[in-house]
N, C-alpha and C. Protein backbone atom coordinates (compact mmCIF):
# COMPACT_ATOMS: atom_id res chain seq x y z
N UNK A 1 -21.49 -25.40 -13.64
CA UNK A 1 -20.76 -24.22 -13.24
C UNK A 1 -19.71 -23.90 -14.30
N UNK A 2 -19.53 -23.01 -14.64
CA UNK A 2 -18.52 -22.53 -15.54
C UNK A 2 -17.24 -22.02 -14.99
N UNK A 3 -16.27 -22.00 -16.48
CA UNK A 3 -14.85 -22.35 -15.76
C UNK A 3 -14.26 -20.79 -14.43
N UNK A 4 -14.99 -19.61 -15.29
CA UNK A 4 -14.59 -18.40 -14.43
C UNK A 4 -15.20 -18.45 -12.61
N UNK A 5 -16.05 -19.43 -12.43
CA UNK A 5 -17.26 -19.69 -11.31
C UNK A 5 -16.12 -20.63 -10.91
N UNK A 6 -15.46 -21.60 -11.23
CA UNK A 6 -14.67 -22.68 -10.63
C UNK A 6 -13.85 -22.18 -9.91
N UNK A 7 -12.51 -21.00 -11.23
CA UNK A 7 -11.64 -20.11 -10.80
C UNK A 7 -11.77 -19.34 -9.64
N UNK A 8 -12.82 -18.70 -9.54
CA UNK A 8 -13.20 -17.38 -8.15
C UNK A 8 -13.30 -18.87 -6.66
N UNK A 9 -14.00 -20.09 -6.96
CA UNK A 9 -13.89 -20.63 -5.78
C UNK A 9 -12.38 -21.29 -5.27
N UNK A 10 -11.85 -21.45 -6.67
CA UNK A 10 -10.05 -21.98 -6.36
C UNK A 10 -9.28 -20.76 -5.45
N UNK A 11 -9.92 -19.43 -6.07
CA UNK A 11 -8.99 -18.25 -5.32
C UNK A 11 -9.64 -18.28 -4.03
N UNK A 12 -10.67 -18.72 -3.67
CA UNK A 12 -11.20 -17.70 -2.41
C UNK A 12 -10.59 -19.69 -1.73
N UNK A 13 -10.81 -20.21 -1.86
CA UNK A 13 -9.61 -21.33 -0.92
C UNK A 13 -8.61 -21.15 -1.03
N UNK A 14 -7.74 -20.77 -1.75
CA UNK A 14 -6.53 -19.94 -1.59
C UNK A 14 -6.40 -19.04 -0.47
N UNK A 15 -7.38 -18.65 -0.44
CA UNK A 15 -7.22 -17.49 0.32
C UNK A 15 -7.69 -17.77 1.84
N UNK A 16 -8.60 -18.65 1.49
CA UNK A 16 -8.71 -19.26 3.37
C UNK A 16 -7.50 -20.10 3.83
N UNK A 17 -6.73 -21.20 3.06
CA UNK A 17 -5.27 -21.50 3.22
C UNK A 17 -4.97 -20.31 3.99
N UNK A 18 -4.43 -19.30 3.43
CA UNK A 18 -3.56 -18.29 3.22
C UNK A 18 -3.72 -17.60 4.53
N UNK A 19 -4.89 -17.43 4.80
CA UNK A 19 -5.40 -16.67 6.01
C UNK A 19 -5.09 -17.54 7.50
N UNK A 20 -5.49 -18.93 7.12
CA UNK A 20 -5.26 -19.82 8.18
C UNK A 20 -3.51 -19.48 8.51
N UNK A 21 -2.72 -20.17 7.63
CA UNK A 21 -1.24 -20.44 7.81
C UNK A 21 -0.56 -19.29 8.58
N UNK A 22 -1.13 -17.79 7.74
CA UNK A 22 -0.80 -16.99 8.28
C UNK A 22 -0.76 -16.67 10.29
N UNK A 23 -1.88 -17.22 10.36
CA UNK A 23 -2.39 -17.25 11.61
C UNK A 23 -1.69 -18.10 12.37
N UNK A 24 -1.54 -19.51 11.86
CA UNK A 24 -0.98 -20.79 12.97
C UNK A 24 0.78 -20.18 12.86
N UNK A 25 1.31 -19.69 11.71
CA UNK A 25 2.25 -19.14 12.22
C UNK A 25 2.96 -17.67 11.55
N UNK A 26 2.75 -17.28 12.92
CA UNK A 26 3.14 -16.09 12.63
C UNK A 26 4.41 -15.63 12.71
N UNK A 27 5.14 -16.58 12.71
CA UNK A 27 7.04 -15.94 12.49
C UNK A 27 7.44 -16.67 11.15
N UNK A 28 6.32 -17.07 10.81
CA UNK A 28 7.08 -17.44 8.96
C UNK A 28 6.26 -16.25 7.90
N UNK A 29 6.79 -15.93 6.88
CA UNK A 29 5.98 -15.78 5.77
C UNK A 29 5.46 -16.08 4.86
N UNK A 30 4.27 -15.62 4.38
CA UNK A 30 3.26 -16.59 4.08
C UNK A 30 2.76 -15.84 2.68
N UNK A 31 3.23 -16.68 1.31
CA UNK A 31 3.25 -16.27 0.54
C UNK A 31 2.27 -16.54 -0.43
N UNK A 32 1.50 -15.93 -1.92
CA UNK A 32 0.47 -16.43 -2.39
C UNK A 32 0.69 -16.33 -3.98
N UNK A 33 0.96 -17.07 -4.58
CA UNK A 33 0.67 -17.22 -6.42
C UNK A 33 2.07 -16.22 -6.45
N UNK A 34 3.33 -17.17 -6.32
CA UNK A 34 4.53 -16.90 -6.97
C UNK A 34 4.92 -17.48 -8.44
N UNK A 35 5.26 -16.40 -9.39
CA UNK A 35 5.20 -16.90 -10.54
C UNK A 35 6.71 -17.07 -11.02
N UNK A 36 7.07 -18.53 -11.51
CA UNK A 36 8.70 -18.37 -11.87
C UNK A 36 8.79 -19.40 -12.98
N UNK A 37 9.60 -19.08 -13.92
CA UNK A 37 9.83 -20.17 -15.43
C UNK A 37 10.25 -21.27 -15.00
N UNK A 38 9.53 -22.46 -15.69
CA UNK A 38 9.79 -24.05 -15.51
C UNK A 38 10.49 -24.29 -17.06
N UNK A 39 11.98 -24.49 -17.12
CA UNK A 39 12.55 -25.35 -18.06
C UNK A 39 11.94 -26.51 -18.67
N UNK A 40 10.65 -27.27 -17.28
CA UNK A 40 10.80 -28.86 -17.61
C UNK A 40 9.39 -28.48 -18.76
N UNK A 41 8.70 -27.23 -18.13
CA UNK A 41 7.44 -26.96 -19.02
C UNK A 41 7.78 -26.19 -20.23
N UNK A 42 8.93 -25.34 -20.16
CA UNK A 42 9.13 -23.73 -21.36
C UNK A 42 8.02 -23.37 -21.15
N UNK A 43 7.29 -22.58 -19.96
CA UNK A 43 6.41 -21.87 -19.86
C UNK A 43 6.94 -20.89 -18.70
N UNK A 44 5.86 -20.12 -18.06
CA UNK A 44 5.45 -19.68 -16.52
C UNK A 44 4.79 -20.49 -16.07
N UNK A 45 5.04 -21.39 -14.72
CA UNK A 45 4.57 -21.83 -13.99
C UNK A 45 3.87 -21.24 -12.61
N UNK A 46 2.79 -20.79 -11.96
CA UNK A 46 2.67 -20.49 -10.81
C UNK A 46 2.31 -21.18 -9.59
N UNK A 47 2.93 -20.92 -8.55
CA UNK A 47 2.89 -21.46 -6.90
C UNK A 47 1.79 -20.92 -6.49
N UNK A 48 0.84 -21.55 -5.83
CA UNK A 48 -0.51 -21.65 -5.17
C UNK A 48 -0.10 -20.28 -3.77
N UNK A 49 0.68 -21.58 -2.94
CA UNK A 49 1.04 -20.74 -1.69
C UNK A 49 2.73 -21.42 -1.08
N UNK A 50 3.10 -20.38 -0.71
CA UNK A 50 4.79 -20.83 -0.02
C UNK A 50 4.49 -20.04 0.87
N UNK A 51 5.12 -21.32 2.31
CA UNK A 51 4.96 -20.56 3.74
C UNK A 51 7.14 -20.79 4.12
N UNK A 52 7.48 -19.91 3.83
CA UNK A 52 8.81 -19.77 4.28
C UNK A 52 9.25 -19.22 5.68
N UNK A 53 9.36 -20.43 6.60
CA UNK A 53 9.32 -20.85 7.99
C UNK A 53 11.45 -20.79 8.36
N UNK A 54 11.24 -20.71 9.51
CA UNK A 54 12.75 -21.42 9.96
C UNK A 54 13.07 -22.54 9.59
N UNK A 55 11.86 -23.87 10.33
CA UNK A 55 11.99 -24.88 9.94
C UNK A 55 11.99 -25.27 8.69
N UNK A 56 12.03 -24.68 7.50
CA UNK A 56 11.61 -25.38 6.32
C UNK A 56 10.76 -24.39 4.97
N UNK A 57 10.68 -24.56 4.30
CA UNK A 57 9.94 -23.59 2.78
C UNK A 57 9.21 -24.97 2.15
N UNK A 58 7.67 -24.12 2.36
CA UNK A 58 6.36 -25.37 2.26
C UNK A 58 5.82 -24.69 0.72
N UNK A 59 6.04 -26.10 -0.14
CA UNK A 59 5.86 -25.33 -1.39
C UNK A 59 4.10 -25.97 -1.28
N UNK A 60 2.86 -25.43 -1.39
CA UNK A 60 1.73 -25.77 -1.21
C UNK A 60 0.41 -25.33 -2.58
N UNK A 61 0.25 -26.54 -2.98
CA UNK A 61 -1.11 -26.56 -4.31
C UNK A 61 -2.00 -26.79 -3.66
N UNK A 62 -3.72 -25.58 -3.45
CA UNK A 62 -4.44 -26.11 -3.35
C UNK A 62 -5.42 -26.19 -4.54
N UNK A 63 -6.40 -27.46 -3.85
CA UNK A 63 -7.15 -27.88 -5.31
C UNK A 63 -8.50 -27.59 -4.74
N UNK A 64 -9.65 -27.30 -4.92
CA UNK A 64 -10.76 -26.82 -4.26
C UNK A 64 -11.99 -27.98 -4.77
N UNK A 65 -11.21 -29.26 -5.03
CA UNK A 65 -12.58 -30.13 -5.49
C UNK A 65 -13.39 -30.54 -4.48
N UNK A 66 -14.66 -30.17 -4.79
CA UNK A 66 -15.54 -31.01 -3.34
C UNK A 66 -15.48 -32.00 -2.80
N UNK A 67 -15.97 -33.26 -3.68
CA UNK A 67 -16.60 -34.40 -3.70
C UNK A 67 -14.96 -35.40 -3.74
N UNK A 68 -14.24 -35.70 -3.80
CA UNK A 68 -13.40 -36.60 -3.95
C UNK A 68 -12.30 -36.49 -5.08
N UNK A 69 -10.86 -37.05 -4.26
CA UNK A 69 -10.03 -37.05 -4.44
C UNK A 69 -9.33 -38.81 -4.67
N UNK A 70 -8.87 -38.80 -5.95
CA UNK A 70 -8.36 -40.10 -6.15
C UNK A 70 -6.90 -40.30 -6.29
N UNK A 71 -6.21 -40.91 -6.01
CA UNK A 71 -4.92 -40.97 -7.23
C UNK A 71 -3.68 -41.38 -6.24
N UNK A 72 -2.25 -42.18 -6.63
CA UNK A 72 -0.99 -42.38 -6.02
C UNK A 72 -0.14 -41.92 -6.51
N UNK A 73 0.80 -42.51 -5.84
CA UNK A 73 2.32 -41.59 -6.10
C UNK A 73 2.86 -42.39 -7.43
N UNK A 74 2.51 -43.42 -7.93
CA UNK A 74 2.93 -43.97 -9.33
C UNK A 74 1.63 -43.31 -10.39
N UNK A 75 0.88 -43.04 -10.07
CA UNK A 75 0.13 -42.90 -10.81
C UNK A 75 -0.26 -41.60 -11.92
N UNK A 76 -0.08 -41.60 -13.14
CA UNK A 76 -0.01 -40.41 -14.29
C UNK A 76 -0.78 -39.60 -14.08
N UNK A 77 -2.03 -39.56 -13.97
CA UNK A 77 -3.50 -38.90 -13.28
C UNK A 77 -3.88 -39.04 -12.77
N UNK A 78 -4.69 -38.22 -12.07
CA UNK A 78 -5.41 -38.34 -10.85
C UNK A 78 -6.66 -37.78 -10.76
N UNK A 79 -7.94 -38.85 -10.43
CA UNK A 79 -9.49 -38.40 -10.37
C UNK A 79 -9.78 -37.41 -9.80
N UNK A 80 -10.43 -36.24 -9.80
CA UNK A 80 -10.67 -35.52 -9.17
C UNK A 80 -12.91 -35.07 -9.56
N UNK A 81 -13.42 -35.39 -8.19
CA UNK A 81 -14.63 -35.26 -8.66
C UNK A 81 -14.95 -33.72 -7.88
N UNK A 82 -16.18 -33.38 -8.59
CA UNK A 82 -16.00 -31.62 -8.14
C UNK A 82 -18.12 -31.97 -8.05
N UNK A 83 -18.59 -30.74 -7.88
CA UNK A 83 -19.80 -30.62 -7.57
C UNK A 83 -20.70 -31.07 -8.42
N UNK A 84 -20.36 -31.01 -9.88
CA UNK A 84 -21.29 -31.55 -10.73
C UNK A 84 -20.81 -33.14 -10.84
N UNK A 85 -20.07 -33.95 -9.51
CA UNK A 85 -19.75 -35.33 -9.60
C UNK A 85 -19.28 -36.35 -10.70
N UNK A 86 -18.75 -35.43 -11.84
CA UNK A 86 -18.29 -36.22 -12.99
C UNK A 86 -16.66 -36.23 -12.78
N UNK A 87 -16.46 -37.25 -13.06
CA UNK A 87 -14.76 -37.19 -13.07
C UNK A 87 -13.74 -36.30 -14.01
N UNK A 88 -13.13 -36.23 -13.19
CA UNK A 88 -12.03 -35.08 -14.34
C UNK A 88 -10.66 -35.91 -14.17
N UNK A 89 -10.39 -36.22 -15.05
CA UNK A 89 -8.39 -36.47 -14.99
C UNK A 89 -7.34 -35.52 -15.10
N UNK A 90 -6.61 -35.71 -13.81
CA UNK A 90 -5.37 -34.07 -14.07
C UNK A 90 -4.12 -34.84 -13.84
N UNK A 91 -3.45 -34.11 -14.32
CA UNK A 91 -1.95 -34.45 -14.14
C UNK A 91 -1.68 -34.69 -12.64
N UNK A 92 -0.98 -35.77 -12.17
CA UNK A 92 -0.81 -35.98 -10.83
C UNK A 92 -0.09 -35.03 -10.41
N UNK A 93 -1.02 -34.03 -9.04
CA UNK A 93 -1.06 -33.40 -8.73
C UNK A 93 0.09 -32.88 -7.63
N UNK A 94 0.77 -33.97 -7.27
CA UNK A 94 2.25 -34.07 -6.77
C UNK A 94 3.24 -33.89 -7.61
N UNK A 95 3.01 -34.44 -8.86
CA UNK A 95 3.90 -34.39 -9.67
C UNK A 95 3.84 -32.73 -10.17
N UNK A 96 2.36 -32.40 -10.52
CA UNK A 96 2.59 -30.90 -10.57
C UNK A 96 3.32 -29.86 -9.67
N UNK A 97 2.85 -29.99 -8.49
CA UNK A 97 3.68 -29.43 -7.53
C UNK A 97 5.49 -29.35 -7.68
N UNK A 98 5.81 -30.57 -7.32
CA UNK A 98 7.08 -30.94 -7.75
C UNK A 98 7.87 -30.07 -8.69
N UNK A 99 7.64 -29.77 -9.79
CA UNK A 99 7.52 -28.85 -10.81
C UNK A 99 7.93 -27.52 -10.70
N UNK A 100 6.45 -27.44 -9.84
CA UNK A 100 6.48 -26.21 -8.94
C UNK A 100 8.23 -25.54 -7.80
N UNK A 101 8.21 -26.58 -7.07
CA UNK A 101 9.34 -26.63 -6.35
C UNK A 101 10.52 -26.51 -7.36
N UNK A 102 10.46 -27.41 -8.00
CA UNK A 102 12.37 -27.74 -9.36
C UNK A 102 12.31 -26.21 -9.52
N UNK A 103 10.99 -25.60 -10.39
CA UNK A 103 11.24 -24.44 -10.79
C UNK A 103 11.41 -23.21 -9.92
N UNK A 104 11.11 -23.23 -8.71
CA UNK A 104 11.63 -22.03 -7.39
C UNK A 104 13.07 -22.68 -7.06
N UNK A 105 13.40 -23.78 -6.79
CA UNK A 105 14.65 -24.16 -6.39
C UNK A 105 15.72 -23.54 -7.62
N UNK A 106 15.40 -23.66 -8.87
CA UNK A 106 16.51 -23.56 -10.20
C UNK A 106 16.54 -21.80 -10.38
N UNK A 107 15.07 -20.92 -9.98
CA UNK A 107 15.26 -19.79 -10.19
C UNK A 107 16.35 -19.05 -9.33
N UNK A 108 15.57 -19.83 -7.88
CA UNK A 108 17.07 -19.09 -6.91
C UNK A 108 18.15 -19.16 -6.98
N UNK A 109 18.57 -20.26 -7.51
CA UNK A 109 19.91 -20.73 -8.01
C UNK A 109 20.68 -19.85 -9.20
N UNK A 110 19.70 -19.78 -10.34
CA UNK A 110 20.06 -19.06 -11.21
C UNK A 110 20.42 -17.75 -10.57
N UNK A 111 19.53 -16.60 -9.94
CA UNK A 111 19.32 -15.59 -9.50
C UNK A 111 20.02 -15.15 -8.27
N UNK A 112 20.45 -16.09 -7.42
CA UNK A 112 21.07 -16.01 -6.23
C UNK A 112 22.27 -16.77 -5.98
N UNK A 113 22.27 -17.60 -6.91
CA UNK A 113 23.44 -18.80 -6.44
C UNK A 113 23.12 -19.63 -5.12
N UNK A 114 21.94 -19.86 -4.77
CA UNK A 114 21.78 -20.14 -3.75
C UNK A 114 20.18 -21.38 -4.09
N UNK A 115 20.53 -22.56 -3.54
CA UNK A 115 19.43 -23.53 -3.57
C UNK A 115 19.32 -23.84 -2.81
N UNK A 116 17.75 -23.41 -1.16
CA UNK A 116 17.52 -24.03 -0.52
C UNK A 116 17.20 -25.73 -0.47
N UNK A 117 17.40 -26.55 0.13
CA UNK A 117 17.89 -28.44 0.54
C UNK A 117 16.12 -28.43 1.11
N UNK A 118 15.86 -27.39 1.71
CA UNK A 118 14.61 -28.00 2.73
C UNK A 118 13.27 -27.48 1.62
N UNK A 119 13.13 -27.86 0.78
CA UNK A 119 11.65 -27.23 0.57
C UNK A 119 10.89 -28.32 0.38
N UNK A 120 9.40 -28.46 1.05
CA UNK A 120 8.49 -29.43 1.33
C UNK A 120 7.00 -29.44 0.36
N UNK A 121 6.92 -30.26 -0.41
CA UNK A 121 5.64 -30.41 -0.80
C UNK A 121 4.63 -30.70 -0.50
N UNK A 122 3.36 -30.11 -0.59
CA UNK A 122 1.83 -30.53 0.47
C UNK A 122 0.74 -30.38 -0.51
N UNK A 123 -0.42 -31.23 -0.58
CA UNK A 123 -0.92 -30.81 -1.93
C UNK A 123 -3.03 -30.44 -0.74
N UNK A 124 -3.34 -29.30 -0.65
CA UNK A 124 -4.36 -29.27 0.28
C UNK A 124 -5.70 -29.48 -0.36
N UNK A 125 -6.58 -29.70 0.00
CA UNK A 125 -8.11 -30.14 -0.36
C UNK A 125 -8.84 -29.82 0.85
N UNK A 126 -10.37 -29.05 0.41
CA UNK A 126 -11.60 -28.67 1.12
C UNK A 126 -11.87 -29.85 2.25
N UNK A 127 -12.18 -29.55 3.39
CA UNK A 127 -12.30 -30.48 4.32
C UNK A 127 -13.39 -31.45 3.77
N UNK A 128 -14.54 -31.03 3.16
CA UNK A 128 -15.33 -31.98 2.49
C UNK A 128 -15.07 -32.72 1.51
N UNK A 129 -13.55 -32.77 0.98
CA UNK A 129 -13.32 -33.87 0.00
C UNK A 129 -12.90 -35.16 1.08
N UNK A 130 -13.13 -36.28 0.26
CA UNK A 130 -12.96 -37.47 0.61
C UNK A 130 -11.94 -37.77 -0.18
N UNK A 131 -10.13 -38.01 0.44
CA UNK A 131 -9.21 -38.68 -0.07
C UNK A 131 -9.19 -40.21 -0.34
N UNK A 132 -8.65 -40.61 -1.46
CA UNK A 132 -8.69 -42.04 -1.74
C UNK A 132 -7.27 -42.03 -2.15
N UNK A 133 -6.35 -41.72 -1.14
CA UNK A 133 -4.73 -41.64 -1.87
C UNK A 133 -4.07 -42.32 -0.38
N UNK A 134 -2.97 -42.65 -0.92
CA UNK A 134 -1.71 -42.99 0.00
C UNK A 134 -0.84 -42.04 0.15
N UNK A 135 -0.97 -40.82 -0.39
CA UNK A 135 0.06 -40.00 -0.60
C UNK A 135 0.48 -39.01 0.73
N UNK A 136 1.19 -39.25 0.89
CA UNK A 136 1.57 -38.41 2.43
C UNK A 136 1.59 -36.78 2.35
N UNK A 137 1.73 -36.67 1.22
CA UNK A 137 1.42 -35.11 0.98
C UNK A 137 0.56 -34.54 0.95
N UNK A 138 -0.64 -35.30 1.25
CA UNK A 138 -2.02 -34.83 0.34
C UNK A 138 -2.61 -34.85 2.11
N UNK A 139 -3.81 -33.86 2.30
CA UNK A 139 -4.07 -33.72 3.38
C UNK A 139 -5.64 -32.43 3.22
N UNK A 140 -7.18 -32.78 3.96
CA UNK A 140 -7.81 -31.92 4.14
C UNK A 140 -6.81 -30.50 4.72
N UNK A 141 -7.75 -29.62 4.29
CA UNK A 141 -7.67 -28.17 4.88
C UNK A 141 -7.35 -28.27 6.39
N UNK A 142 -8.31 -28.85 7.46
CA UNK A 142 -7.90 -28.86 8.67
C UNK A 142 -6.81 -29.49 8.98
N UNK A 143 -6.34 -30.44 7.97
CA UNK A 143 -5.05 -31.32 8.77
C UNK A 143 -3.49 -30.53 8.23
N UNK A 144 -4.02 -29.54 7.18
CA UNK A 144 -2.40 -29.02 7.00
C UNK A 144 -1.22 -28.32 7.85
N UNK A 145 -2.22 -27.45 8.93
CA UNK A 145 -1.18 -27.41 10.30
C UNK A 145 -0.16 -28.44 10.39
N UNK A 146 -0.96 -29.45 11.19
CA UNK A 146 -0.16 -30.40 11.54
C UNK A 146 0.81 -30.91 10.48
N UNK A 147 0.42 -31.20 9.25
CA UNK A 147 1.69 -31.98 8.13
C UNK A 147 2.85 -30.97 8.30
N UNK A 148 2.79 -29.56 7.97
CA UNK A 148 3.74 -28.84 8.33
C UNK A 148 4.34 -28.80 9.34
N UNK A 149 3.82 -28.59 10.73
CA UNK A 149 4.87 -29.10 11.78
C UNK A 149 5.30 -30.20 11.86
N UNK A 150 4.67 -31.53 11.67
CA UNK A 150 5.32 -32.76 11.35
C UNK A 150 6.94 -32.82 10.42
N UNK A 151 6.86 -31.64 9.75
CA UNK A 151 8.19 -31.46 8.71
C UNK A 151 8.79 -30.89 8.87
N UNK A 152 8.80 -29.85 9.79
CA UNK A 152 9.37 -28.98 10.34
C UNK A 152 10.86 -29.21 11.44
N UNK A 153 11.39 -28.78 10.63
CA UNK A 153 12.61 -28.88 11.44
C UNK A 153 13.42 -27.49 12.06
N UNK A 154 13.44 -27.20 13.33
CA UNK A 154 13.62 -25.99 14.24
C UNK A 154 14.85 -25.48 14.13
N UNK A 155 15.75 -26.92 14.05
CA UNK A 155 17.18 -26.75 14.25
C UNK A 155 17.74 -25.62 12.84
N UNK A 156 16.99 -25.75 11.71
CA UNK A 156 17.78 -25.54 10.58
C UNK A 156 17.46 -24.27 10.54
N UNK A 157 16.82 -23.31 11.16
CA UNK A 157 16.81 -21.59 11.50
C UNK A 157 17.36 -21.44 10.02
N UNK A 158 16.63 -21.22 9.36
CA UNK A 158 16.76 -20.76 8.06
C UNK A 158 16.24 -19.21 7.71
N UNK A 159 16.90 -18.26 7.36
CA UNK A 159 16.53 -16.92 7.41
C UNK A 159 15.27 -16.66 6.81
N UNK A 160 14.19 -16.51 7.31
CA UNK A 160 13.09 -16.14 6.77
C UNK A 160 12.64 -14.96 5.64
N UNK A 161 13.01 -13.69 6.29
CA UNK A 161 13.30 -12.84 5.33
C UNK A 161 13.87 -12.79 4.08
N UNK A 162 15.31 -12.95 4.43
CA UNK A 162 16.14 -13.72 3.04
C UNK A 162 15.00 -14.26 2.27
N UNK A 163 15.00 -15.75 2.75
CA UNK A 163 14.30 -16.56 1.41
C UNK A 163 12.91 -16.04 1.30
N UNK A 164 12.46 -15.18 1.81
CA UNK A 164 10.98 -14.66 1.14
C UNK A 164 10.89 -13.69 0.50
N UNK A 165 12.14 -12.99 0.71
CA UNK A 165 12.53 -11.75 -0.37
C UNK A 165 13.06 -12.53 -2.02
N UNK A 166 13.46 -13.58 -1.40
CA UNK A 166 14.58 -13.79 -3.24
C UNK A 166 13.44 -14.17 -3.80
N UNK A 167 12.24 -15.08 -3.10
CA UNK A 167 11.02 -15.39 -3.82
C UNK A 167 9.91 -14.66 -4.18
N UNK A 168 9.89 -13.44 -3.47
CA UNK A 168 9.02 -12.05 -4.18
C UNK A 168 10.14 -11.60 -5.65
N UNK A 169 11.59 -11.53 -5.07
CA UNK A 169 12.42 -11.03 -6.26
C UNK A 169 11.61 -11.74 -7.35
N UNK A 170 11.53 -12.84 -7.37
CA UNK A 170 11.56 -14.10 -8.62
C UNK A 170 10.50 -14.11 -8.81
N UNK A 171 9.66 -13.78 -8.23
CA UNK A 171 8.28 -13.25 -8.93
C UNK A 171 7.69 -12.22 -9.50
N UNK A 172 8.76 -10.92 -8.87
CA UNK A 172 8.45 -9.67 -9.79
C UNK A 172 9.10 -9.66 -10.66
N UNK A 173 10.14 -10.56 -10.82
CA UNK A 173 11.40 -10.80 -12.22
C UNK A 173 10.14 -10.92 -13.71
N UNK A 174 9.61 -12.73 -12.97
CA UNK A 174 8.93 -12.70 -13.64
C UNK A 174 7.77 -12.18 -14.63
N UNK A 175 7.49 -11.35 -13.17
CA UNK A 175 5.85 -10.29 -13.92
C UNK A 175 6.33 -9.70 -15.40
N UNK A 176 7.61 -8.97 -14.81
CA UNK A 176 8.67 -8.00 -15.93
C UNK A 176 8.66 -8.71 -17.18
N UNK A 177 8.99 -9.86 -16.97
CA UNK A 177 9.41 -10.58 -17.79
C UNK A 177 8.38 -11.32 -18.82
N UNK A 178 7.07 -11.20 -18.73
CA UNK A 178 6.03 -11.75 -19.43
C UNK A 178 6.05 -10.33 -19.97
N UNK A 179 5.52 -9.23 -19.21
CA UNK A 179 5.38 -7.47 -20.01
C UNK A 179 6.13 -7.57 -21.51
N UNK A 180 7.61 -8.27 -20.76
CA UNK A 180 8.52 -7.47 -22.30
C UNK A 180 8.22 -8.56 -23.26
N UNK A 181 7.90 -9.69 -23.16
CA UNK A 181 7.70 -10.82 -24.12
C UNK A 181 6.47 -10.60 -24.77
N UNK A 182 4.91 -10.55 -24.03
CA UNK A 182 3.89 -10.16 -24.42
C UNK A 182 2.86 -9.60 -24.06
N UNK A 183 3.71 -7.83 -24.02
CA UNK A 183 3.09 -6.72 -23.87
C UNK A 183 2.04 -6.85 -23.10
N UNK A 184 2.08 -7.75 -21.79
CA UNK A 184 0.99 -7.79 -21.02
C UNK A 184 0.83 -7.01 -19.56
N UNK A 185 0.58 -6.39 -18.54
CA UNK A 185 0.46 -6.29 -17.04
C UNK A 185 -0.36 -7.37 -16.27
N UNK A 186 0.36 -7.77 -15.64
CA UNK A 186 -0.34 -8.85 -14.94
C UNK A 186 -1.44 -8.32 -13.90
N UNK A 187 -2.39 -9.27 -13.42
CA UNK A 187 -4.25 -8.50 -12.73
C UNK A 187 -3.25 -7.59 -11.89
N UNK A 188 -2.57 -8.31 -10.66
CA UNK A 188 -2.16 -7.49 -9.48
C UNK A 188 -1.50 -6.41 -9.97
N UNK A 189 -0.62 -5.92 -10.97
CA UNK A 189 0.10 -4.94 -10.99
C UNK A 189 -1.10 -3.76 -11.14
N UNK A 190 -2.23 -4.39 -12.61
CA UNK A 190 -3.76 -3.16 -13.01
C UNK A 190 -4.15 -2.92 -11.73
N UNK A 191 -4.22 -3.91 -10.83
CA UNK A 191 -5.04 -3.51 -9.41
C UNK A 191 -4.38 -2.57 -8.58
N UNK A 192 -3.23 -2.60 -8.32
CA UNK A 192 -2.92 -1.44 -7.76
C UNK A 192 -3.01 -0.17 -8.24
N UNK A 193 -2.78 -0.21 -9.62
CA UNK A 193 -2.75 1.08 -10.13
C UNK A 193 -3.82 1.73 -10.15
N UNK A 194 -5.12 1.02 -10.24
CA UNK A 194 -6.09 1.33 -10.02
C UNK A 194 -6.70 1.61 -8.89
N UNK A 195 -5.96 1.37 -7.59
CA UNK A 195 -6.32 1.95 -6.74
C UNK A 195 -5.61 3.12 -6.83
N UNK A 196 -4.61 3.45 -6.84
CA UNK A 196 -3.78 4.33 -6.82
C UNK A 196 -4.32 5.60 -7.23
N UNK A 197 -5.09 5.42 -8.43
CA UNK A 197 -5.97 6.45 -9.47
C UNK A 197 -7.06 7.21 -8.45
């Protein structure tokens, strides 16, 4: 399978995530491929999915490998076997995440003066992968409900709106912000316009 054939199946599990979460809850918002600068990388980094709840802001990577999932929380890489069953080594995939989070936590900060304390890492996989991890973050497709309410904390009524607005802000900052560096439009901005036409 080739890499653009891999890509279209990473988005369309994205998008069943996306559809699910939306569904199990519907008083959070439920966000998809937020893009914000990582210091630790000097790049753009992008967020899979953020579900910004009362209880809590679920920073969430999914990975769409079939066949098996390897790897711990000490560990530099992590196996990941996919349909053609050969192993691939990726950067531990918590640790990517993580990343993910530093760099939404430091943008809001920068941008708002404001650093949410509660944001939760979850790293999701196709119900047909087979985990070989200890990692408490890591969880099939069907079990991510539950990890999220498991983390969820009610008491801390955290403004939903608010923090899902500063994190659209920080993602359209961003879009802007690749344009003026290298003269690019990002897919979603061509897509609208093109409907628009």
């Amino acid at each position: 399978m080739n890499r653009r054939s891999l890509e279209l199946l990473g988005t369309m599990f994205e998008t069943k995530v996306v559809l699910k979460l939306k569904e199990d809850f519907p008083d959070a918002v439920v966000l998809h491929n937020i893009n914000s600068y990582s210091h630790t990388l000097k790049k753009e980094t992008q967020t899979d999915v953020v579900v910004v709840s009362k209880g809590g802001i679920f920073v969430i990577e999914s990975k769409n490998f079939i066949t098996s999932m390897k790897g711990s929380y000490g560990d530099k890489y992590w196996e990941l076997r996919s349909r053609d069953k050969k192993a691939k080594f990726v950067f531990n995939t918590l640790g990517q995440n993580m990343l993910h989070t530093r760099s939404l936590n430091a943008a809001m900060y920068r941008k708002f003066g404001e650093m949410p304390m509660h944001l939760w890492n979850l790293i999701v996989f196709p119900d047909s992968t087979y985990l070989n991890t200890d990692v408490k973050e890591v969880c099939n497709f069907s079990g991510l409900t539950n990890k999220i309410k498991e983390r969820m904390n009610e008491n801390l009524g955290l403004d939903v709106y608010k923090y899902a607005s500063m994190l659209r802000r920080i993602d359209s900052d961003e879009l802007k912000r690749q344009e003026e560096i290298y003269g690019l439009l990002d897919e979603r901005v061509t897509h609208f316009k093109a409907r628009e036409e």
